[in-house]
N, C-alpha and C. Protein backbone atom coordinates (compact mmCIF):
# COMPACT_ATOMS: atom_id res chain seq x y z
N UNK A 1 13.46 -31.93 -19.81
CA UNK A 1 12.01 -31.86 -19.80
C UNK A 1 11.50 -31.11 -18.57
N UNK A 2 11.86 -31.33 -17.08
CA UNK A 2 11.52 -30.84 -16.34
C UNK A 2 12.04 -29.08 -16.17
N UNK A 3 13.23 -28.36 -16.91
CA UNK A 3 13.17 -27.23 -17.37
C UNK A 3 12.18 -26.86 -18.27
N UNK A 4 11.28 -27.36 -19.24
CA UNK A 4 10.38 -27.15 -20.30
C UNK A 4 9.24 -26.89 -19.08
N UNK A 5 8.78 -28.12 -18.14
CA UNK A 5 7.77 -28.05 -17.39
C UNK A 5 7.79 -26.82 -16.30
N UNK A 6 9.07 -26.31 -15.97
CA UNK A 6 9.28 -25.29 -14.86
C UNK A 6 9.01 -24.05 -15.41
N UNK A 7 9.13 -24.01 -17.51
CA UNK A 7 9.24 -22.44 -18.07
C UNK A 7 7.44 -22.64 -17.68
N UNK A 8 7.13 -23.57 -18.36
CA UNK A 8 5.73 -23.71 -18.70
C UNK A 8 4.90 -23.32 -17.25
N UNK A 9 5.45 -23.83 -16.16
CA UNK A 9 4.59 -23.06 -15.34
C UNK A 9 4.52 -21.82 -14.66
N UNK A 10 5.80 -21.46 -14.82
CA UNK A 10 6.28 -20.04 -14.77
C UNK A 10 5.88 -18.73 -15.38
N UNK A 11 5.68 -19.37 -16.90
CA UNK A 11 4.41 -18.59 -17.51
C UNK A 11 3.04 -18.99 -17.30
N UNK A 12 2.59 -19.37 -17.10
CA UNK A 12 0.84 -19.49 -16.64
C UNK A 12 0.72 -19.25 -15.17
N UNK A 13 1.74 -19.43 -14.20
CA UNK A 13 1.60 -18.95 -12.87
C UNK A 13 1.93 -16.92 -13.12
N UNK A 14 2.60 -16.27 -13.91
CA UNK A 14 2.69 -15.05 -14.20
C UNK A 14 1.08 -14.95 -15.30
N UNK A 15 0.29 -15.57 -15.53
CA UNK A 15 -0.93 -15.39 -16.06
C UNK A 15 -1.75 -15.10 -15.41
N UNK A 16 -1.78 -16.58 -14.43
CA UNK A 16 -2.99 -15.96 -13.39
C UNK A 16 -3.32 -14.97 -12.40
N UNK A 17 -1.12 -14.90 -12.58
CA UNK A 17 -0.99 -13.74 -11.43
C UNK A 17 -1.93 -12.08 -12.19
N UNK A 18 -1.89 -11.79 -13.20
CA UNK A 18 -2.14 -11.10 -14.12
C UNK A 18 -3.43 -10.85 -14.22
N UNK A 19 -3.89 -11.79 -14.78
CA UNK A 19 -5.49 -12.00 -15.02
C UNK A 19 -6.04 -11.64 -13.45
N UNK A 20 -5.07 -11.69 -12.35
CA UNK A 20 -6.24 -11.92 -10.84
C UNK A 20 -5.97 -10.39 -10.69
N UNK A 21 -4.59 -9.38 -10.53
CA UNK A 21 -4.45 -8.51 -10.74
C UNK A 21 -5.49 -7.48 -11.01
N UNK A 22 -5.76 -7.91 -12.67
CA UNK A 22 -6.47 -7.31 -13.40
C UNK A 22 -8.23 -7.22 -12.82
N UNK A 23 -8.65 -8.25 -12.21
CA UNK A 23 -9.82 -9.01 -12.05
C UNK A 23 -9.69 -7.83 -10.42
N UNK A 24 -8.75 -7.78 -9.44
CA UNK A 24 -8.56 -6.59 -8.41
C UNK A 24 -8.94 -5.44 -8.72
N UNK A 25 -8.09 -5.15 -9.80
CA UNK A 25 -8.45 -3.78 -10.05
C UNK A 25 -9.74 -3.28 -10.45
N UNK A 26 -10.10 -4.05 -11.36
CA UNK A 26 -11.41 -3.73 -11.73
C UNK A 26 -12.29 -3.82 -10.79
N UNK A 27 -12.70 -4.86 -9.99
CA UNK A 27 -13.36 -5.27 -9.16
C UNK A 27 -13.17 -3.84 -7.67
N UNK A 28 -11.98 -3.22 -7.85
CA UNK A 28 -12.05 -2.40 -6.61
C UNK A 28 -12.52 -0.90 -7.64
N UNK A 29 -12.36 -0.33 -8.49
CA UNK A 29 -13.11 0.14 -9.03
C UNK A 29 -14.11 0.24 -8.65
N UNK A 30 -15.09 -1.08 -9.25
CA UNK A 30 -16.53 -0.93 -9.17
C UNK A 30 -16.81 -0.86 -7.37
N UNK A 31 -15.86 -0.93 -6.54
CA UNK A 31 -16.44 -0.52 -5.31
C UNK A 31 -16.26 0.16 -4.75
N UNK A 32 -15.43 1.03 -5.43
CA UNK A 32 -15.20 2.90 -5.01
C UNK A 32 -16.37 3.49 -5.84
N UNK A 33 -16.84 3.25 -7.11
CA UNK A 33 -17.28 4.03 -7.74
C UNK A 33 -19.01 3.73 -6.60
N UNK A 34 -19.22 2.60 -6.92
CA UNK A 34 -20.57 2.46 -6.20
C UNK A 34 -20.64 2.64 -4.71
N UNK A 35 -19.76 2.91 -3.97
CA UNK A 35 -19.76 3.04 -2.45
C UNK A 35 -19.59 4.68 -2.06
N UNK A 36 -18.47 5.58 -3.01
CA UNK A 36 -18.63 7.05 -2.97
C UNK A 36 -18.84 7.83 -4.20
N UNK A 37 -18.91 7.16 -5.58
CA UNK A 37 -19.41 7.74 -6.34
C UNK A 37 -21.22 7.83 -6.26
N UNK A 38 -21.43 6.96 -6.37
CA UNK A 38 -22.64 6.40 -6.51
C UNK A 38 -22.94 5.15 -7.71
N UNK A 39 -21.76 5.67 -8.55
CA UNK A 39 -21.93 4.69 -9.43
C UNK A 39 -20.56 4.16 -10.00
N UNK A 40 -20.56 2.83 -10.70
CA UNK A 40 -19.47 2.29 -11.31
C UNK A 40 -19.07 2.91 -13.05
N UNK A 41 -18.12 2.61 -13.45
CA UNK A 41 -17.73 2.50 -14.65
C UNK A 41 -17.90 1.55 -15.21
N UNK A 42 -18.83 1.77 -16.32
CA UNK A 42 -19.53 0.51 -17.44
C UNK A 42 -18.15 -0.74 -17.70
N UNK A 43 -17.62 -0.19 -17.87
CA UNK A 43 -16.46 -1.25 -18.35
C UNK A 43 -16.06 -2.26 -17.53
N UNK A 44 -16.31 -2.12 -16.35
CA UNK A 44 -15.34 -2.55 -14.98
C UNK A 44 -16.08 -4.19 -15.09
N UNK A 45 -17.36 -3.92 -15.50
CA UNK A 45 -18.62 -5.28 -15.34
C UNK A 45 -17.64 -5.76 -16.75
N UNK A 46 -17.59 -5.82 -17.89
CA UNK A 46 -16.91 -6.44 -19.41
C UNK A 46 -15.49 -6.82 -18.51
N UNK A 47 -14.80 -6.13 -18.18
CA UNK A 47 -13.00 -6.57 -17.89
C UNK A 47 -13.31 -7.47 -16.96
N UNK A 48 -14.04 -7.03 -15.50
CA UNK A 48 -14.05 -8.47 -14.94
C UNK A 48 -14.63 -9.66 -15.14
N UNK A 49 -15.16 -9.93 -16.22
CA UNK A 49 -15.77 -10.98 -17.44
C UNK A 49 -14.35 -11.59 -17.21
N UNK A 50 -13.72 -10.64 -18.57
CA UNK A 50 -12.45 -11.29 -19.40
C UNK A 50 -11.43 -11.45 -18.45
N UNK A 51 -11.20 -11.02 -17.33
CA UNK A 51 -9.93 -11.47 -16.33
C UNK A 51 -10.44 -12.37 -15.80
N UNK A 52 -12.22 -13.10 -15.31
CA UNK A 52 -12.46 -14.40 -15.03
C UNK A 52 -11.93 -15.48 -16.02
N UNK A 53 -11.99 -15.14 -17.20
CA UNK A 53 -12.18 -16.27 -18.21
C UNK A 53 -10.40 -16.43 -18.58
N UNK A 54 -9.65 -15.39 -18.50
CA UNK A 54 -8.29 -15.54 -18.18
C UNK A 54 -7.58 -16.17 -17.52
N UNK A 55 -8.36 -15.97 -15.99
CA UNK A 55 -7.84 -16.42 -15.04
C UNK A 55 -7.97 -18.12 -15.25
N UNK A 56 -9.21 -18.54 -15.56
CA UNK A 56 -9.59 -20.14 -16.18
C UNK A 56 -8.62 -20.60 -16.82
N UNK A 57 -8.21 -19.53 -18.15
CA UNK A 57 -7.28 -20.06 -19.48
C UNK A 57 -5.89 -20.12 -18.46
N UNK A 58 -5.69 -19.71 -17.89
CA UNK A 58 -4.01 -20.15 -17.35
C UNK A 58 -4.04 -20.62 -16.55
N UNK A 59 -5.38 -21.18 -15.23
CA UNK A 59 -4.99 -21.32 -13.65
C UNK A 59 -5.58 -22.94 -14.31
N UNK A 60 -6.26 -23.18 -15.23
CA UNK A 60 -6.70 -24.36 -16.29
C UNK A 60 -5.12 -25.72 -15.78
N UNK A 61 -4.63 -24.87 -16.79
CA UNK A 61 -3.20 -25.99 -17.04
C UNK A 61 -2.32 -25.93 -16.19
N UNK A 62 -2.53 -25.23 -15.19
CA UNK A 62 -1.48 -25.37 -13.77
C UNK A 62 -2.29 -25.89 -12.93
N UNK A 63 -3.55 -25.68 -12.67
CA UNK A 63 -4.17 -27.32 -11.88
C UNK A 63 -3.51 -28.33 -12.72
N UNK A 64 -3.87 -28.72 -13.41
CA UNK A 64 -3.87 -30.15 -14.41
C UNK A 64 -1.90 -30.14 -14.11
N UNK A 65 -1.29 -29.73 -14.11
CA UNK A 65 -0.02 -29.85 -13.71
C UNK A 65 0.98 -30.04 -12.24
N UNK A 66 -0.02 -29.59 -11.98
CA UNK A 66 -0.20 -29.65 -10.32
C UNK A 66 -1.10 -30.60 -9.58
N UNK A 67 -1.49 -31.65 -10.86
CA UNK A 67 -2.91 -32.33 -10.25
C UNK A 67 -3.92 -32.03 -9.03
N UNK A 68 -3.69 -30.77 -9.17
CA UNK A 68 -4.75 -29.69 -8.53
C UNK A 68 -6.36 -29.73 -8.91
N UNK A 69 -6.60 -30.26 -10.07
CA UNK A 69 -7.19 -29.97 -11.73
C UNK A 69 -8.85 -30.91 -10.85
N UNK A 70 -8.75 -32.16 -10.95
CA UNK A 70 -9.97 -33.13 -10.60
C UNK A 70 -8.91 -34.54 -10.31
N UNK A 71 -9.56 -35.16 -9.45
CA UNK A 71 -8.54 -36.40 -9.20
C UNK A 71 -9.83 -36.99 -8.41
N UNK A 72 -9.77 -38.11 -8.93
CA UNK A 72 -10.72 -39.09 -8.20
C UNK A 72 -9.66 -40.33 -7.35
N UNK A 73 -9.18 -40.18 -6.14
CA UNK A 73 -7.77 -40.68 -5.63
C UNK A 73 -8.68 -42.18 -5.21
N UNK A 74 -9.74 -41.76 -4.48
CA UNK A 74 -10.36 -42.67 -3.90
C UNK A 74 -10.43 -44.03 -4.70
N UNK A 75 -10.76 -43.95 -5.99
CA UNK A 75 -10.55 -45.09 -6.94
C UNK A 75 -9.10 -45.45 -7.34
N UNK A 76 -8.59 -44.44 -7.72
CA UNK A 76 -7.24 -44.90 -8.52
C UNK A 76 -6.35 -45.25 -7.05
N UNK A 77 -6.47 -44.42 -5.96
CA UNK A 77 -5.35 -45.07 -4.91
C UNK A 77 -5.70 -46.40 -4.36
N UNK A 78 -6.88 -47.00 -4.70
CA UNK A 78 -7.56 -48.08 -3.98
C UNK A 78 -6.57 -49.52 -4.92
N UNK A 79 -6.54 -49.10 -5.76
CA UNK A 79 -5.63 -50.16 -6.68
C UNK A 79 -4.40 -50.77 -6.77
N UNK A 80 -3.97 -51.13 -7.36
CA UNK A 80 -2.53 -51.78 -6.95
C UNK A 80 -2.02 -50.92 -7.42
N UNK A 81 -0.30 -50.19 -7.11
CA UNK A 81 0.48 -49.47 -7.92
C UNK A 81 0.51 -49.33 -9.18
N UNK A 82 0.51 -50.21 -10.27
CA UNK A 82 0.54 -50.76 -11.26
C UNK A 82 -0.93 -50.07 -12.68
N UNK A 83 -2.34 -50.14 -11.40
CA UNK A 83 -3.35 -50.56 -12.11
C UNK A 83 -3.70 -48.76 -12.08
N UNK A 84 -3.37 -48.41 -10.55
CA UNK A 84 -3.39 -46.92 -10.35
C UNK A 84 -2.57 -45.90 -11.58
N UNK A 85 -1.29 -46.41 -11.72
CA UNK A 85 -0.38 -45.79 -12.45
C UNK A 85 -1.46 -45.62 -13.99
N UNK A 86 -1.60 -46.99 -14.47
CA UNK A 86 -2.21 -46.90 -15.87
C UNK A 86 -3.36 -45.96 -15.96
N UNK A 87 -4.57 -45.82 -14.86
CA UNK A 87 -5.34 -45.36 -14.45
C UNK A 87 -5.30 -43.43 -14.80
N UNK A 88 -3.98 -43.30 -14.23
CA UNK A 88 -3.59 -41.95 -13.78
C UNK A 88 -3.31 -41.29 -15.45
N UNK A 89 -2.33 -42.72 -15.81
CA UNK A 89 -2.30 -42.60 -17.59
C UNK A 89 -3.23 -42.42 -18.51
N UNK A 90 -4.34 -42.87 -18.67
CA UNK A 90 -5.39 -42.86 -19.31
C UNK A 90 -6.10 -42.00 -18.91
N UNK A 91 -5.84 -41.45 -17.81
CA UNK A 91 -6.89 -39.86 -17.62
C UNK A 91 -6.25 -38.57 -18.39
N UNK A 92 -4.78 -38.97 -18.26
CA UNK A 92 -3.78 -37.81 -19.29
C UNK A 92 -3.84 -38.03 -20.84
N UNK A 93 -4.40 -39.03 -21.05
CA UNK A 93 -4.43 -39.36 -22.52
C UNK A 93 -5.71 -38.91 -22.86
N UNK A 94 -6.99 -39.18 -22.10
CA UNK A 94 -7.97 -38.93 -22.65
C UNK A 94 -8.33 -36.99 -22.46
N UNK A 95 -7.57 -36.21 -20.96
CA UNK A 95 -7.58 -34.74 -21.22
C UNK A 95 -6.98 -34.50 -22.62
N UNK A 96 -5.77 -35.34 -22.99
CA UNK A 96 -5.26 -34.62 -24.15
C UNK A 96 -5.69 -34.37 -25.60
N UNK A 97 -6.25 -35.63 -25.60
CA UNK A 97 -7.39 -35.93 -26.85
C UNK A 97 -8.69 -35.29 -26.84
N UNK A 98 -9.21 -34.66 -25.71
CA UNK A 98 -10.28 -34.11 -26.00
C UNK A 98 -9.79 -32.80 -25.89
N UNK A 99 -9.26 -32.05 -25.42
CA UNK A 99 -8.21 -30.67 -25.16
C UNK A 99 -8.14 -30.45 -26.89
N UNK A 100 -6.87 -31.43 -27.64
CA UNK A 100 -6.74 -31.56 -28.70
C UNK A 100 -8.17 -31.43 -29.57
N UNK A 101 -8.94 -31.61 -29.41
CA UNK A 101 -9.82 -31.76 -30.78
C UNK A 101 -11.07 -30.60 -30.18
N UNK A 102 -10.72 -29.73 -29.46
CA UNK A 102 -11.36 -28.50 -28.79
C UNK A 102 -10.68 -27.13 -29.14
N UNK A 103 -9.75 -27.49 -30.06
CA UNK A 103 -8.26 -26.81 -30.49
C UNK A 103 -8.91 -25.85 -31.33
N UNK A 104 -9.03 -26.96 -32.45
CA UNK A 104 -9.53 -26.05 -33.75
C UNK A 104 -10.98 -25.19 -33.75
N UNK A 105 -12.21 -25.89 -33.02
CA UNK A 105 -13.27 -24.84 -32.57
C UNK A 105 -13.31 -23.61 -31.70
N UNK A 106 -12.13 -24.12 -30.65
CA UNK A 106 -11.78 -22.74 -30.32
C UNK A 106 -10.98 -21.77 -31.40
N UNK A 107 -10.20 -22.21 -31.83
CA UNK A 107 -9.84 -21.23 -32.83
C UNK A 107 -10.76 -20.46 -33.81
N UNK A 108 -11.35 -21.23 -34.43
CA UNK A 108 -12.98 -20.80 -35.14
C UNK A 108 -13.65 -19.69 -34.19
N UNK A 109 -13.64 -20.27 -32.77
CA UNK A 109 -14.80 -18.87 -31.90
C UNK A 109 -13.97 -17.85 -31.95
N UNK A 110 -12.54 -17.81 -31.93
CA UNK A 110 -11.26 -16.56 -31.64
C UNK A 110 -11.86 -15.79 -32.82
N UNK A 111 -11.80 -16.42 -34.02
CA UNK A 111 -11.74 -15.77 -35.29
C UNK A 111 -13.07 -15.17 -35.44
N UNK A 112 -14.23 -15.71 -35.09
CA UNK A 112 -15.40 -15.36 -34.98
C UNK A 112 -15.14 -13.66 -34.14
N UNK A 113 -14.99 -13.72 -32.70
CA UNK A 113 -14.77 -12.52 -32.37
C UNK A 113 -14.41 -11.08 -33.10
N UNK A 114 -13.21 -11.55 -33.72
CA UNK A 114 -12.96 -10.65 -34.57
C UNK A 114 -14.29 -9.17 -35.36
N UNK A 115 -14.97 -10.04 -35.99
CA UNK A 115 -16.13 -9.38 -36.61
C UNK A 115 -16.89 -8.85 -35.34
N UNK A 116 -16.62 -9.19 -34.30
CA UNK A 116 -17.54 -8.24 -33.22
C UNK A 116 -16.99 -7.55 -32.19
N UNK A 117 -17.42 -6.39 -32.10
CA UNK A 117 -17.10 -5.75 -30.40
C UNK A 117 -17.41 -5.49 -29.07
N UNK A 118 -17.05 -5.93 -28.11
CA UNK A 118 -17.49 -5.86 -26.73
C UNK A 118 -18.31 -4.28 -26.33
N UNK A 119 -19.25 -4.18 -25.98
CA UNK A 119 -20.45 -3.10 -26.23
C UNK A 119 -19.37 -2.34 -25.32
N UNK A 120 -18.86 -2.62 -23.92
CA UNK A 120 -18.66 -1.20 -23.17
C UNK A 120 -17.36 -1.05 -23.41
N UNK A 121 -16.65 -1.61 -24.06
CA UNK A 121 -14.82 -1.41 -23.99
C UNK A 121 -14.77 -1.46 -25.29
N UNK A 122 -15.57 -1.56 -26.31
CA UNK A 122 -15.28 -1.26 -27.81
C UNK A 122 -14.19 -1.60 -28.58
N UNK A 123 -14.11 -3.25 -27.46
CA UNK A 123 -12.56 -4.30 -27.89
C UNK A 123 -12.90 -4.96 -28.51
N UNK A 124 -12.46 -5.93 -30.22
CA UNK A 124 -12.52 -7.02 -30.30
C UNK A 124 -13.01 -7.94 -29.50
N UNK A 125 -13.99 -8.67 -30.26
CA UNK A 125 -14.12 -9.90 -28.82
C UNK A 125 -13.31 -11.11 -29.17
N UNK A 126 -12.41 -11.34 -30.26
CA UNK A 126 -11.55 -12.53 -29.97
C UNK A 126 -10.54 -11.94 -28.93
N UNK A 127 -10.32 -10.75 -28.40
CA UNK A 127 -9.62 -11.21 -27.04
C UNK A 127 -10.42 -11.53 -26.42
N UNK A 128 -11.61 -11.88 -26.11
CA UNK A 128 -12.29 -12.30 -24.89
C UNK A 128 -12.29 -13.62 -25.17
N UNK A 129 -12.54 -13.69 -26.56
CA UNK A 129 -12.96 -15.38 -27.15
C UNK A 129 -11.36 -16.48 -27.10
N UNK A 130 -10.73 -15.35 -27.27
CA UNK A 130 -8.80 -16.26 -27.40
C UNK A 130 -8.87 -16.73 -26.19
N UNK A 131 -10.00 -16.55 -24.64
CA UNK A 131 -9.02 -16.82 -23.63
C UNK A 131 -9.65 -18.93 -23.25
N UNK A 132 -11.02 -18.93 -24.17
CA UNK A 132 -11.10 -20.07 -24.16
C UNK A 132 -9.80 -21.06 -25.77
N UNK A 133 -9.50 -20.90 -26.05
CA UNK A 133 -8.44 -21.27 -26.68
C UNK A 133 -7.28 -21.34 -25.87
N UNK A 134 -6.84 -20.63 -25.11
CA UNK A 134 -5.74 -20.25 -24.39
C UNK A 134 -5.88 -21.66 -23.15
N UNK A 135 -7.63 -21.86 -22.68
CA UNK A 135 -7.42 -22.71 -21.85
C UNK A 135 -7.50 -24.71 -22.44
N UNK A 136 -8.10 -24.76 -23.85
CA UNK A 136 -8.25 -25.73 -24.09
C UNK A 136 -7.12 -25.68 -24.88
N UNK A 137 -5.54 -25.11 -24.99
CA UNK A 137 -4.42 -25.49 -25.54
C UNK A 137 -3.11 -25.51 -24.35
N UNK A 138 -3.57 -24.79 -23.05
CA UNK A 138 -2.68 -24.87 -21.95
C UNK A 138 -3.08 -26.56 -21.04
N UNK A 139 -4.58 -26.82 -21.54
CA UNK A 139 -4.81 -28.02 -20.90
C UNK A 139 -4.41 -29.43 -21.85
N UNK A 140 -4.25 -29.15 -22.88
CA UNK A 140 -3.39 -29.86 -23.70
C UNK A 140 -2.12 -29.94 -23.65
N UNK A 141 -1.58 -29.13 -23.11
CA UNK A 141 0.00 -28.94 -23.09
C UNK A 141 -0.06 -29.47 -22.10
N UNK A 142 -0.24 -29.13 -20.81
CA UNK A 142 -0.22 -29.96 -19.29
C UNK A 142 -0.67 -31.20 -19.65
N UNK A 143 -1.72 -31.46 -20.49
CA UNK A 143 -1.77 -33.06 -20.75
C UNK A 143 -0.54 -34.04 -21.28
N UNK A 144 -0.13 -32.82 -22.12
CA UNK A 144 1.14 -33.99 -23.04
C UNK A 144 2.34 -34.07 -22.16
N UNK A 145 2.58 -32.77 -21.01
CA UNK A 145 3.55 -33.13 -20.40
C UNK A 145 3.56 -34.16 -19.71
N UNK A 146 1.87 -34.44 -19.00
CA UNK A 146 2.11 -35.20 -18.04
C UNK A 146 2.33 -36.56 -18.24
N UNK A 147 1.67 -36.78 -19.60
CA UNK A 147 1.90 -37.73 -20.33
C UNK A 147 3.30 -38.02 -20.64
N UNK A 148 4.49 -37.02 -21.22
CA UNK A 148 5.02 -37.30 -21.32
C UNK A 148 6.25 -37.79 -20.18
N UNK A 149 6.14 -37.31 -19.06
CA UNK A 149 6.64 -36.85 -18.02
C UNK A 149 6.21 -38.91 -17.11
N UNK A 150 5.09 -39.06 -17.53
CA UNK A 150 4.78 -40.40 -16.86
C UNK A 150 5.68 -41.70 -17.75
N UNK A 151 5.27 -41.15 -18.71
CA UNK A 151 6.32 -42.92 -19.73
C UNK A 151 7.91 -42.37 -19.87
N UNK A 152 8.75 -41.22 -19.44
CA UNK A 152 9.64 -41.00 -19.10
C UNK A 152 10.16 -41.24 -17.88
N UNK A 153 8.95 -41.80 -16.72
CA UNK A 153 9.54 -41.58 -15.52
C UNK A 153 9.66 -40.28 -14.84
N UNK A 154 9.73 -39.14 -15.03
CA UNK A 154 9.96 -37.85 -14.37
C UNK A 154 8.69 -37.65 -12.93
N UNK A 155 7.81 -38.44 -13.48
CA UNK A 155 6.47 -38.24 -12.87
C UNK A 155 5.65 -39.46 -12.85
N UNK A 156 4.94 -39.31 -11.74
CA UNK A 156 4.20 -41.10 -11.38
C UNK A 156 2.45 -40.43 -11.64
N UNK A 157 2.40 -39.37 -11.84
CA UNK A 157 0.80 -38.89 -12.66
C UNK A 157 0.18 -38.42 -11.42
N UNK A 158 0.98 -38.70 -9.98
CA UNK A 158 -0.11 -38.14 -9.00
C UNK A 158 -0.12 -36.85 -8.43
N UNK A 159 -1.00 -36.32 -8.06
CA UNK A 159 -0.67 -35.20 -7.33
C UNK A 159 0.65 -34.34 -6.71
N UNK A 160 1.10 -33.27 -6.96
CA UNK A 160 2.51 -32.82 -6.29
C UNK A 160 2.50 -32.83 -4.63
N UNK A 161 1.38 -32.60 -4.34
CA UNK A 161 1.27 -32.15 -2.66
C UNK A 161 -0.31 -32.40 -2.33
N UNK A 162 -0.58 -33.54 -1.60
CA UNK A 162 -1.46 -34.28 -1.09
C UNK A 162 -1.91 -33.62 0.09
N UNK A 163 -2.99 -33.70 0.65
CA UNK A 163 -3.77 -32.85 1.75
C UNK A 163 -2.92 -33.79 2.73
N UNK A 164 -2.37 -33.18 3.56
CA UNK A 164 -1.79 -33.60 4.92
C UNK A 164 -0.19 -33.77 4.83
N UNK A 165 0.13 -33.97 3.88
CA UNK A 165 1.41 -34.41 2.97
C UNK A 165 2.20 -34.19 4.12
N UNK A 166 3.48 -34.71 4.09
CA UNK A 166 4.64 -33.54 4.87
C UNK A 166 5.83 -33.63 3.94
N UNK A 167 6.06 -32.43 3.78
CA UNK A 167 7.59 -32.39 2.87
C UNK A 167 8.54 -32.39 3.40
């Protein structure tokens, strides 16, 4: 399992690397063009859209894997081991269930795209629309691992690396 969890982040950490890449380039573009052109390339404003919303769909489920994601410690660490643990559980159950049933409407908006095109890049917009799918099925997957990863033991649901931590 923890090889499944290492591919899994291996690809979404090569995502965001990608999507941020992409989100550079464009972004330095538009500040050559407007600093010695005078002006930018229409497109540069649409791509750095879709490399934000990219960057979401993959950097999404590597917080949540990294319990990077939202953690309210202050409550759940205040508890007994026990009450914390269940705590930590029921927050992975309930991302997964709502992740899960965000599945199929995202799929619906992907397909929706289709019939339309992005005005300055004259792309499909289910690639723009796939990248919210991409993040409400990578945050499902990080849910079930962690889930699964907690009633296996592999993982106690908390954070990998705590502010001050020492390794």
């Amino acid at each position: 399992m923890s090889t499944f969890t290492g591919w899994v982040r291996a690809v979404l950490r090569i995502g965001v690397g990608i999507s941020f890449l992409v989100l550079i380039g464009a972004v330095t573009v538009q500040v050559i063009g407007r600093s010695f052109v005078g002006s930018s390339p229409v497109w540069t404003e649409e791509l750095t859209r879709f490399a934000l919303l990219y960057l979401a769909g993959f950097g999404t489920g590597l917080a949540l894997l990294s319990g990077d994601l939202v953690n309210v410690d202050l409550v759940s660490e205040s508890l007994s081991p026990r009450k914390s643990w269940a705590l930590r559980f029921l927050s992975a159950i309930l991302v997964l269930l709502f992740a899960a049933l965000l599945i199929a409407p995202a799929w619906r908006f992907t397909q929706i795209g289709a019939m339309q095109t992005s005005p300055a890049m004259a792309m499909p917009m289910n690639y723009a629309h796939g990248s919210i799918l991409l993040l409400v099925a990578t945050l499902a997957l990080a849910a079930l691992l962690r889930v699964a990863g907690m009633l296996t033991g592999a993982t106690d649901g908390r954070p990998e690396h705590l502010l001050g931590e020492v390794e």
